[in-house]
PDB file of N, CA and C in Angstrom:
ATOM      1  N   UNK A   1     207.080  95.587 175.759  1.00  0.00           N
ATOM      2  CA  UNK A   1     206.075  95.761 176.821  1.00  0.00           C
ATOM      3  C   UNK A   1     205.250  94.477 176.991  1.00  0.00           C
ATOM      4  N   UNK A   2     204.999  94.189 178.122  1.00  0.00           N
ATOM      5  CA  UNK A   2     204.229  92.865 178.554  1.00  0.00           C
ATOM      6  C   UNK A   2     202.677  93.442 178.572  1.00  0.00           C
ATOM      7  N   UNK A   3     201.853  92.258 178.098  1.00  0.00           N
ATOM      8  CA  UNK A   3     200.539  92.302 178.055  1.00  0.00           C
ATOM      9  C   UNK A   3     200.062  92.169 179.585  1.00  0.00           C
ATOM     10  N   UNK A   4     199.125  92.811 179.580  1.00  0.00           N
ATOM     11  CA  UNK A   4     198.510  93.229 181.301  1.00  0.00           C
ATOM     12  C   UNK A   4     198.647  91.968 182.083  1.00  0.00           C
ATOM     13  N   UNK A   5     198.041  90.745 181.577  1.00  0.00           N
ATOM     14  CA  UNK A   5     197.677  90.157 182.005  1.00  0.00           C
ATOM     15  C   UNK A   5     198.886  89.114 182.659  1.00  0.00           C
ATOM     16  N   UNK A   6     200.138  89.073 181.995  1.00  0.00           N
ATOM     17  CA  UNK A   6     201.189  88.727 182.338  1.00  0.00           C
ATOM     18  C   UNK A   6     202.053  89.235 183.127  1.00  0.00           C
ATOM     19  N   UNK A   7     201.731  90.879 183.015  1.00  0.00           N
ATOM     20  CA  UNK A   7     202.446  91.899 184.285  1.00  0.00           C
ATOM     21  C   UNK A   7     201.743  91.313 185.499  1.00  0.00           C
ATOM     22  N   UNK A   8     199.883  91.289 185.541  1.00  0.00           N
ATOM     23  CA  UNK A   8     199.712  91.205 186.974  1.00  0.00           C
ATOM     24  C   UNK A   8     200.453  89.541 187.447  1.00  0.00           C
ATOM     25  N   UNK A   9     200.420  88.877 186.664  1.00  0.00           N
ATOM     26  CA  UNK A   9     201.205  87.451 187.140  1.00  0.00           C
ATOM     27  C   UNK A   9     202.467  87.490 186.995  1.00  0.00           C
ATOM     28  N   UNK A  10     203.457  88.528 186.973  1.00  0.00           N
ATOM     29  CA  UNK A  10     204.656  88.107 187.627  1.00  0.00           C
ATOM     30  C   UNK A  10     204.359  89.460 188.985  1.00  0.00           C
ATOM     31  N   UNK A  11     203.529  90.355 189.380  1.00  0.00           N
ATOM     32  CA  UNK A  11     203.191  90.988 190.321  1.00  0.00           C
ATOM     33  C   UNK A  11     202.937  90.247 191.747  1.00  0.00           C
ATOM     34  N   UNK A  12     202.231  88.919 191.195  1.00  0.00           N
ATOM     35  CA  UNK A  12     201.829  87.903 192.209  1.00  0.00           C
ATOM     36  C   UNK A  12     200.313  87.630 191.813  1.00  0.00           C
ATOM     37  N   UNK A  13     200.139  86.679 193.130  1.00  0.00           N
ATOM     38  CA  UNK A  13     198.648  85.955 192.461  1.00  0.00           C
ATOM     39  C   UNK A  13     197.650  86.267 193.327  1.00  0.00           C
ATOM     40  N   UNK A  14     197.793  87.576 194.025  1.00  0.00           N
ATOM     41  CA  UNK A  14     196.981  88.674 195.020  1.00  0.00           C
ATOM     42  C   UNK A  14     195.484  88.640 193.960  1.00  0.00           C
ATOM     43  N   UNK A  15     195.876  89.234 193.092  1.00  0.00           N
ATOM     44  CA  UNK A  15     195.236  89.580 191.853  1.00  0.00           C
ATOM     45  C   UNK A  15     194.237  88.266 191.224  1.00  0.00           C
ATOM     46  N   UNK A  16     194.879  87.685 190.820  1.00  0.00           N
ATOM     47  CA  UNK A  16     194.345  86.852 190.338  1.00  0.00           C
ATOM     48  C   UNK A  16     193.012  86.297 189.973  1.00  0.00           C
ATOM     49  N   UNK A  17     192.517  85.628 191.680  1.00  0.00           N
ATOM     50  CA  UNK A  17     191.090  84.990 191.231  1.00  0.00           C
ATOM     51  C   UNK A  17     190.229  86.179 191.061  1.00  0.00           C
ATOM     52  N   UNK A  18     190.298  87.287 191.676  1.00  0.00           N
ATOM     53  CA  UNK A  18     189.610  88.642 191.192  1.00  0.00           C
ATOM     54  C   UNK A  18     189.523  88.710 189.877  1.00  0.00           C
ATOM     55  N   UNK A  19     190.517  88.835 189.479  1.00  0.00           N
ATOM     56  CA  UNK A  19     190.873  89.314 187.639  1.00  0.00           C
ATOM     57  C   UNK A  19     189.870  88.287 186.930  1.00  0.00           C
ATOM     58  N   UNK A  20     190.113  86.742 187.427  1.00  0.00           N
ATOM     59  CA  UNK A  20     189.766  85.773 186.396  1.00  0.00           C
ATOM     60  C   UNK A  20     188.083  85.626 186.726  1.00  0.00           C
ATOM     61  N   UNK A  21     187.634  86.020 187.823  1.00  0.00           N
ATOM     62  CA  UNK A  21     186.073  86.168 188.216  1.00  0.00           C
ATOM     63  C   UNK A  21     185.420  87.427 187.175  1.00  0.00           C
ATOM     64  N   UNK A  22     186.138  88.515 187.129  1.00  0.00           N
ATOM     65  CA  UNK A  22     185.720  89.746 186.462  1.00  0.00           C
ATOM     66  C   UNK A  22     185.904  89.483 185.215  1.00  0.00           C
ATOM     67  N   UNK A  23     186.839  88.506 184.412  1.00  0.00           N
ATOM     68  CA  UNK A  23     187.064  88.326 182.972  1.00  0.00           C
ATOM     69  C   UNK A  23     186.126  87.111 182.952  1.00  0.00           C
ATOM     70  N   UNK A  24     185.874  86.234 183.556  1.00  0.00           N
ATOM     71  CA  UNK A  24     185.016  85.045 183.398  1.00  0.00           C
ATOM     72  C   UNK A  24     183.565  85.831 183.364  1.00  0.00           C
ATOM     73  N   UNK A  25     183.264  86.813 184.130  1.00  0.00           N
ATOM     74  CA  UNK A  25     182.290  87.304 184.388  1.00  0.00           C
ATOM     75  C   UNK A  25     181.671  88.027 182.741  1.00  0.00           C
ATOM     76  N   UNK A  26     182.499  89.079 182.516  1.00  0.00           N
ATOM     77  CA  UNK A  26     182.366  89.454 181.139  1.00  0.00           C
ATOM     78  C   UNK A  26     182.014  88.719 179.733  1.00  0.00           C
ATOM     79  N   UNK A  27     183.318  87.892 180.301  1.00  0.00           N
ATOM     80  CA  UNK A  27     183.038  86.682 179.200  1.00  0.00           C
ATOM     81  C   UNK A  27     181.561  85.921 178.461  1.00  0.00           C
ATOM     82  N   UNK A  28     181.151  85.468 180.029  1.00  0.00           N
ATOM     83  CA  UNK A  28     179.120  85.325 180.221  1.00  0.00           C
ATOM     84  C   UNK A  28     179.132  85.856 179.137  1.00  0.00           C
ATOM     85  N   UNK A  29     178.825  87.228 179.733  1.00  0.00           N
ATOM     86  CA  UNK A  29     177.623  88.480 179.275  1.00  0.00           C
ATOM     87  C   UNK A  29     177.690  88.095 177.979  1.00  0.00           C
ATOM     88  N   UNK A  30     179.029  88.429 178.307  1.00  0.00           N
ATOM     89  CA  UNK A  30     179.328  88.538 176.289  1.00  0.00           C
ATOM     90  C   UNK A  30     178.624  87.380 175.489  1.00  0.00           C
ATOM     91  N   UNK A  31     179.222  86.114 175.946  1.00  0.00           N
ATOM     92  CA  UNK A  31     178.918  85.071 175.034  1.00  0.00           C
ATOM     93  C   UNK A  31     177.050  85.120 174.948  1.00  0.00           C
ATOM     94  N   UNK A  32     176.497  85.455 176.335  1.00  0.00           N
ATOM     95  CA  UNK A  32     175.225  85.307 176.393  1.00  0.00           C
ATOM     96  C   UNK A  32     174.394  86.381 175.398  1.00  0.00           C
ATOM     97  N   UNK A  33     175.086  87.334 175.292  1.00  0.00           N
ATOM     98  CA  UNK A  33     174.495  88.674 174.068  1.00  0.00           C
ATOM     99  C   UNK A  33     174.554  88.139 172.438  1.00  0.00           C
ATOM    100  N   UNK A  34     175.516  87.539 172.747  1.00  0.00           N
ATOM    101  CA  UNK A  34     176.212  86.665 171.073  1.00  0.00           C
ATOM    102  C   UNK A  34     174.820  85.948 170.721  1.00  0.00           C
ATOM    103  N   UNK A  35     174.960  84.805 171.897  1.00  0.00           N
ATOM    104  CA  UNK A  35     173.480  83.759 171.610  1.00  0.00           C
ATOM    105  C   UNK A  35     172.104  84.487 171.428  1.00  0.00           C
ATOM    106  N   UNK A  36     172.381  85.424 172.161  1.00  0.00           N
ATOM    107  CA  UNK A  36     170.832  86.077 171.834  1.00  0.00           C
ATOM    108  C   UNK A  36     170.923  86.382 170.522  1.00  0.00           C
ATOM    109  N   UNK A  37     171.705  87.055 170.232  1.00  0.00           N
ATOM    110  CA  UNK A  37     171.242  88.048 168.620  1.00  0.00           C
ATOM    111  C   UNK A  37     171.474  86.976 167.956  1.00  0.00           C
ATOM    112  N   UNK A  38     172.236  85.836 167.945  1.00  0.00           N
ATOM    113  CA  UNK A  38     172.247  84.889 166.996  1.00  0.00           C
ATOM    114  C   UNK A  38     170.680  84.271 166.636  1.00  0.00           C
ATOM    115  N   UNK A  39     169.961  83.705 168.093  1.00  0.00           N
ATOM    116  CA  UNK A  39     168.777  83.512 168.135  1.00  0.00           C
ATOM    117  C   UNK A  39     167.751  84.238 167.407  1.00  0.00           C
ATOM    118  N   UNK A  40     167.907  85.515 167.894  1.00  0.00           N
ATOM    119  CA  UNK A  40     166.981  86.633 167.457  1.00  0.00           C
ATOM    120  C   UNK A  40     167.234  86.389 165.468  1.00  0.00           C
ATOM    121  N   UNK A  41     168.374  86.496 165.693  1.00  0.00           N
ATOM    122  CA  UNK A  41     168.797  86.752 163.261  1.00  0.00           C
ATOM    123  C   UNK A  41     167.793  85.071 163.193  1.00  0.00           C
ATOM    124  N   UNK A  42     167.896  84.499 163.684  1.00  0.00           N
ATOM    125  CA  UNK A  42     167.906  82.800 163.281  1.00  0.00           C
ATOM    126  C   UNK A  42     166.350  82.402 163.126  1.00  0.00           C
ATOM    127  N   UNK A  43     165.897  82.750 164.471  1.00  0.00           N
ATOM    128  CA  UNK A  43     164.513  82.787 164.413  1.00  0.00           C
ATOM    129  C   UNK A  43     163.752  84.116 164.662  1.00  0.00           C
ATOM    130  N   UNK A  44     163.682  85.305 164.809  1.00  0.00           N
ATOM    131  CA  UNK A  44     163.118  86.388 164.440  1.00  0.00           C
ATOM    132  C   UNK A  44     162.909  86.491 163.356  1.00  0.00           C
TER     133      UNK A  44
END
């Protein structure tokens, strides 16, 4: 079985900058939640 992300790219590249806006998007959050609590343990 192919990983999602390789199914939607042989599907075509319809998909694409959507997918990589919504995973770039997440990505942020994420990394930006990381830095916080890192901050918060570091200096709290």
């Amino acid at each position: 079985m192919l990983p999602k992300s390789l199914a939607n790219k042989a599907q075509g590249t319809s998909l694409e900058p959507k997918n990589m806006f919504f995973y770039w998007k997440v990505e942020l959050k994420y990394r930006c939640f990381c830095l916080e609590m890192l901050n918060h343990n570091a200096f709290g």
